[in-house]
PDB file of N, CA and C in Angstrom:
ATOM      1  N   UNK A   1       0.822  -1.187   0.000  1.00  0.00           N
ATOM      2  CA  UNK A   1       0.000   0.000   0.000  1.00  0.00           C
ATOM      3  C   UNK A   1       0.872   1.260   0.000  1.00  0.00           C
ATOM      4  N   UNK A   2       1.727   1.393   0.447  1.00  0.00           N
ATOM      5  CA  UNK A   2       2.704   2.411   0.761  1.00  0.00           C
ATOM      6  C   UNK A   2       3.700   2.416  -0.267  1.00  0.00           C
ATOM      7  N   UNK A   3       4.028   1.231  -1.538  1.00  0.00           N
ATOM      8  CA  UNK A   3       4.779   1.906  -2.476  1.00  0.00           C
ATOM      9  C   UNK A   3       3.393   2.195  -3.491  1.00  0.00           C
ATOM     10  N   UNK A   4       2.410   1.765  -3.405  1.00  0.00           N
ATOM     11  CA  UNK A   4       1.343   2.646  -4.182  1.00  0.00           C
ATOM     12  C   UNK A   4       0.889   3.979  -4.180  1.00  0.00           C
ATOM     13  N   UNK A   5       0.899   4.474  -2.549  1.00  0.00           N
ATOM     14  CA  UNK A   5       1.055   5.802  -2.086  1.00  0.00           C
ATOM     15  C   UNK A   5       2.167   6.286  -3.263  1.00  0.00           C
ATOM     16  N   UNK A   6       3.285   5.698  -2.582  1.00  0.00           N
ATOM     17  CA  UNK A   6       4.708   6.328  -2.722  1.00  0.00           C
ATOM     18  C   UNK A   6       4.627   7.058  -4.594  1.00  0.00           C
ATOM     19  N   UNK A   7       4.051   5.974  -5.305  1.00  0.00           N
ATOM     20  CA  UNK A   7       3.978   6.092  -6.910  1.00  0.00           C
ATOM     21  C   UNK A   7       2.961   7.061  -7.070  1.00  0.00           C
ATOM     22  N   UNK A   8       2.053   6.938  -6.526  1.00  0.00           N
ATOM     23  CA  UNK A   8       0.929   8.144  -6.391  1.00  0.00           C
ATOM     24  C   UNK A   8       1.452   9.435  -6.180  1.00  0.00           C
ATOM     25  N   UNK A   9       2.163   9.395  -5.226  1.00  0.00           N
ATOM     26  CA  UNK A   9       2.549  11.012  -4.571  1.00  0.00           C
ATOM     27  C   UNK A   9       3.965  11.530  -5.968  1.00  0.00           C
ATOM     28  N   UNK A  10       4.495  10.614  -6.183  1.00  0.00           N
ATOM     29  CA  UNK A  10       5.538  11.233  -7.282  1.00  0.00           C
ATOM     30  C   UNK A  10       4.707  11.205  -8.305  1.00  0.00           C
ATOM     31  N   UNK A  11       3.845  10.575  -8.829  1.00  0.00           N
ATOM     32  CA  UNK A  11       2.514  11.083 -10.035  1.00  0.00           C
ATOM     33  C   UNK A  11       2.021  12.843 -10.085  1.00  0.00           C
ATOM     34  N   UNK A  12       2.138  13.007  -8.868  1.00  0.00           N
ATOM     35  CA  UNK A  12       0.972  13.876  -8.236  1.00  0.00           C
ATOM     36  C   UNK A  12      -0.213  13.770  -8.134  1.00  0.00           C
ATOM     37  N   UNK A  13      -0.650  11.717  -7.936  1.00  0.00           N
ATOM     38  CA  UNK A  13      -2.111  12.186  -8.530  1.00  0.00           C
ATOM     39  C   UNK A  13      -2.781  10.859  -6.629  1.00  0.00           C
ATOM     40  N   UNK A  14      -1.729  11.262  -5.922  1.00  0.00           N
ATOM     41  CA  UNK A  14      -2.228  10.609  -4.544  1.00  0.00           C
ATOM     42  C   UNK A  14      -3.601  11.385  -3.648  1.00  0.00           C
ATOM     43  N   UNK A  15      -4.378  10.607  -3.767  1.00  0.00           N
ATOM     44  CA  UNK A  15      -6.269  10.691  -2.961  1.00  0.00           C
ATOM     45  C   UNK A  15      -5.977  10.468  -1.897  1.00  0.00           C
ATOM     46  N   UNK A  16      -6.854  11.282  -1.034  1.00  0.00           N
ATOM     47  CA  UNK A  16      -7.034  11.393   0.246  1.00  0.00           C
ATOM     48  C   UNK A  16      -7.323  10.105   0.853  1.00  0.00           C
ATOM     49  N   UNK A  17      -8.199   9.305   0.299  1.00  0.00           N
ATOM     50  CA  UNK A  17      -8.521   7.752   0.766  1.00  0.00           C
ATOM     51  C   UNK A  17      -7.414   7.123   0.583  1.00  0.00           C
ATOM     52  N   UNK A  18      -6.613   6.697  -0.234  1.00  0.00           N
ATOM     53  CA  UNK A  18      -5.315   6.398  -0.246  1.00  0.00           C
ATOM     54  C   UNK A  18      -4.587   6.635   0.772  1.00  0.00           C
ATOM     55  N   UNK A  19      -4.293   7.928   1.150  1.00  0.00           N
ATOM     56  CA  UNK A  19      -3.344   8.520   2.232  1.00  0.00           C
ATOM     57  C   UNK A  19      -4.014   8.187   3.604  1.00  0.00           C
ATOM     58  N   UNK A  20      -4.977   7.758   3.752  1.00  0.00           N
ATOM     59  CA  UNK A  20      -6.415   7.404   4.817  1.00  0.00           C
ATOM     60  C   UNK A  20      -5.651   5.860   4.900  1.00  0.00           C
ATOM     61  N   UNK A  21      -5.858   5.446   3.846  1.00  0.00           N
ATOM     62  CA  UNK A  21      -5.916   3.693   3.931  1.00  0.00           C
ATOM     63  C   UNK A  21      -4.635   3.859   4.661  1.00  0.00           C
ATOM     64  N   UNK A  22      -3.377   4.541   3.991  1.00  0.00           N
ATOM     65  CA  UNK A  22      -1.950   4.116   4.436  1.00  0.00           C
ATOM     66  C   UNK A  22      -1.662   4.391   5.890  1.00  0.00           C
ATOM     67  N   UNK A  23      -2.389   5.479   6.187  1.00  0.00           N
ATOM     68  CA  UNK A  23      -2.312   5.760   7.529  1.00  0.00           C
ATOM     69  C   UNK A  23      -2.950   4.535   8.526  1.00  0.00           C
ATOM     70  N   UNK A  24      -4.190   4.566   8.604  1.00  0.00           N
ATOM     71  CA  UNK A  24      -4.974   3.539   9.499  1.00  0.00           C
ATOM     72  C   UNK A  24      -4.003   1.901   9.534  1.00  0.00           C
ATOM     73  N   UNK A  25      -3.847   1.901   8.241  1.00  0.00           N
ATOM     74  CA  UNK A  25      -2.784   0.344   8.193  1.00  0.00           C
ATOM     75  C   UNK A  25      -1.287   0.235   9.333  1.00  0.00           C
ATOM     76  N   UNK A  26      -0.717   1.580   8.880  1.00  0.00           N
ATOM     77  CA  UNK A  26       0.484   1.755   9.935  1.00  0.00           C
ATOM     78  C   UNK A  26      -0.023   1.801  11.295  1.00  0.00           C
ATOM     79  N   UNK A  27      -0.915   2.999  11.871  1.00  0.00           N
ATOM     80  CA  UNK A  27      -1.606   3.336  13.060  1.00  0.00           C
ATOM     81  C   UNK A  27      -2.035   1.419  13.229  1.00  0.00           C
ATOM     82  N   UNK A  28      -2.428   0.443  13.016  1.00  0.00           N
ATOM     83  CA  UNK A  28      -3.395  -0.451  13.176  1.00  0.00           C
ATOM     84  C   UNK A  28      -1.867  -1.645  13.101  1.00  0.00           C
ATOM     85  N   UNK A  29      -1.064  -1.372  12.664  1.00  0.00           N
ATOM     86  CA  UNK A  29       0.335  -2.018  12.693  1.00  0.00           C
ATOM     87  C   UNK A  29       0.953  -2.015  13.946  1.00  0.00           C
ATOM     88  N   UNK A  30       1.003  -0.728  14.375  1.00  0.00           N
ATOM     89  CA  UNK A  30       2.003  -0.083  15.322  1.00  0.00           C
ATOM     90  C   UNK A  30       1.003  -0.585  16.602  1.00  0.00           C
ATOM     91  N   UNK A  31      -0.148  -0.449  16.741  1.00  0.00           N
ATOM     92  CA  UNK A  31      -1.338  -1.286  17.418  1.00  0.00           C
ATOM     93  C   UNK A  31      -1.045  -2.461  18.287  1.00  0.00           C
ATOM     94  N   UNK A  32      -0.742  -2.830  17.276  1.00  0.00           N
ATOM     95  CA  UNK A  32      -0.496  -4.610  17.706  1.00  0.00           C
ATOM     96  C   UNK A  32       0.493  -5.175  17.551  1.00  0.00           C
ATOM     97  N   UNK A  33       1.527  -4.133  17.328  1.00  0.00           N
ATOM     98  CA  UNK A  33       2.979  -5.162  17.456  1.00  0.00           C
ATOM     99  C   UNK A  33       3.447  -4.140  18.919  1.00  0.00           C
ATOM    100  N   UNK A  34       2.716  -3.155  19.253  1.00  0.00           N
ATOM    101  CA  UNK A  34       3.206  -2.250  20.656  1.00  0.00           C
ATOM    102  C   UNK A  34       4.061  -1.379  20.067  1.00  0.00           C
ATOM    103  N   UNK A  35       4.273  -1.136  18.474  1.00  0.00           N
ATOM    104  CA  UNK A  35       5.756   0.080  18.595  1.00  0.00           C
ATOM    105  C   UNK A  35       5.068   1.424  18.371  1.00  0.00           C
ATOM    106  N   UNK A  36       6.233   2.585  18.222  1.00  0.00           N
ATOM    107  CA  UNK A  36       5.366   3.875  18.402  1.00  0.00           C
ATOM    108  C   UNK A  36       4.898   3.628  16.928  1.00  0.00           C
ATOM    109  N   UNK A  37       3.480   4.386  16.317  1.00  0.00           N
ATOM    110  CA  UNK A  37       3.505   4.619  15.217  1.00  0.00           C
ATOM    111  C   UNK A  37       4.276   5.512  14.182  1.00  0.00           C
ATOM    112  N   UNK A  38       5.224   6.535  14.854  1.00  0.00           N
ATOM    113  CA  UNK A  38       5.844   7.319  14.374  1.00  0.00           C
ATOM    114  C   UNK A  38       7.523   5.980  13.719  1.00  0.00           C
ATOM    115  N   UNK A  39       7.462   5.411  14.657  1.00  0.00           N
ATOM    116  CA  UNK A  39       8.813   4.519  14.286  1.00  0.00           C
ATOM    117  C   UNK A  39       8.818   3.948  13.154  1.00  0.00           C
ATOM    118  N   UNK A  40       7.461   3.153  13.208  1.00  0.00           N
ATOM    119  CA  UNK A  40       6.813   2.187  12.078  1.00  0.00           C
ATOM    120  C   UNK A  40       7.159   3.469  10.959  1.00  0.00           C
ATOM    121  N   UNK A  41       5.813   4.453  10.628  1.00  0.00           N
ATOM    122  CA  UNK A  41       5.717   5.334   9.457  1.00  0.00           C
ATOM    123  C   UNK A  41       7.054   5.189   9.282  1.00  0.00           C
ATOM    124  N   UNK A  42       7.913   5.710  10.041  1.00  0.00           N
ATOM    125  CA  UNK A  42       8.975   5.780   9.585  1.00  0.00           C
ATOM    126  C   UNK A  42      10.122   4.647   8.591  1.00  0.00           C
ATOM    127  N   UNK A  43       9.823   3.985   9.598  1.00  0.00           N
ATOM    128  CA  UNK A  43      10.825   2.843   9.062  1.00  0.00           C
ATOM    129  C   UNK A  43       9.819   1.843   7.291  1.00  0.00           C
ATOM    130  N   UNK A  44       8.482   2.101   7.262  1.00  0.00           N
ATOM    131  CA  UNK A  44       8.148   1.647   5.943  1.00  0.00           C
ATOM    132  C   UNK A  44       8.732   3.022   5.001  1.00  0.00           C
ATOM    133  N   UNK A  45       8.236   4.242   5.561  1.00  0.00           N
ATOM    134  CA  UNK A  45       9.123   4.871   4.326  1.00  0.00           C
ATOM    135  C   UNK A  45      10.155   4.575   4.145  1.00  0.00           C
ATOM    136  N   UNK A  46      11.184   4.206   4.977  1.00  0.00           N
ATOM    137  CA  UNK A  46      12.610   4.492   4.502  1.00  0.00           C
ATOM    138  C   UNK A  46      12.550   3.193   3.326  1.00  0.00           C
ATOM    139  N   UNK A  47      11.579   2.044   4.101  1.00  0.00           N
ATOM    140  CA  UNK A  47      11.906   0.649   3.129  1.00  0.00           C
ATOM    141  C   UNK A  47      11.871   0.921   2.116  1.00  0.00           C
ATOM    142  N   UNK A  48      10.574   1.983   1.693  1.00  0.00           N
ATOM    143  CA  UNK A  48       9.458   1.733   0.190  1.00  0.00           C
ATOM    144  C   UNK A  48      10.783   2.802  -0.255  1.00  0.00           C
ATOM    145  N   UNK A  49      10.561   4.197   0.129  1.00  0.00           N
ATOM    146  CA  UNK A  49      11.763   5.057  -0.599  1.00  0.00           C
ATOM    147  C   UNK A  49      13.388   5.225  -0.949  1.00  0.00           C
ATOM    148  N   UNK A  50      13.566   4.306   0.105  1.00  0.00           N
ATOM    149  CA  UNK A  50      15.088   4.252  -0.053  1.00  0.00           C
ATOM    150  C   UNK A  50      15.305   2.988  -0.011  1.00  0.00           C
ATOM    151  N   UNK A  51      15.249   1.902  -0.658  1.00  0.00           N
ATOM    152  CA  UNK A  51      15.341   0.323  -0.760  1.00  0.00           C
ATOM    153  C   UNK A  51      16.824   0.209  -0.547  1.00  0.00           C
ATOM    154  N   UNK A  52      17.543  -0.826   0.340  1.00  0.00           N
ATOM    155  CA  UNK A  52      18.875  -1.068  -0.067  1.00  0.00           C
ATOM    156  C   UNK A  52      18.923  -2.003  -1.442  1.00  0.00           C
ATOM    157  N   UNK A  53      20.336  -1.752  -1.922  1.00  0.00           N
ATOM    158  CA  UNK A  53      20.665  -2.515  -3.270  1.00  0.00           C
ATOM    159  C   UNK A  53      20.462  -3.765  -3.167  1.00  0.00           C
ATOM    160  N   UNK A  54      20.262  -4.488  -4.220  1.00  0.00           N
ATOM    161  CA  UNK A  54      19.881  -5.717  -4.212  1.00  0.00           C
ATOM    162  C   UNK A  54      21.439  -6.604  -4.163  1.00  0.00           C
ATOM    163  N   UNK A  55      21.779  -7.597  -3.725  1.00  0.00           N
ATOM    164  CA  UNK A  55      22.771  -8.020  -3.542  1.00  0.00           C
ATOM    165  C   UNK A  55      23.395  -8.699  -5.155  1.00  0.00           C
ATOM    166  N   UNK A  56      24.401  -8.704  -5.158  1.00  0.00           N
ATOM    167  CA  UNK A  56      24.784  -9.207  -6.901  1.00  0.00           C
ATOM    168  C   UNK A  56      25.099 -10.838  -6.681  1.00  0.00           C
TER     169      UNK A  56
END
């Protein structure tokens, strides 16, 4: 959901329900595994936006 955001928002063409869904999913993540939600948001962006290299 969050590299769909991610493709959306560099489109310019990312919906509020979209940005809704991505939120509630993290908030509802961070829920039930006990971490802050700010950590989580964080740490899927870095995954989706900054991927490490793939190994050769």
């Amino acid at each position: 959901m969050e590299r769909s955001a991610w493709e959306q928002i560099q489109a310019g063409t990312l919906t509020v329900e979209t940005a809704l869904a991505v939120q509630r999913a993290v908030t509802a993540f961070a829920a039930e595994s006990g971490q802050p939600r700010f950590d989580v948001e964080m740490a899927l962006k870095r995954l989706v936006r900054h991927p490490e290299p793939e190994a050769a």
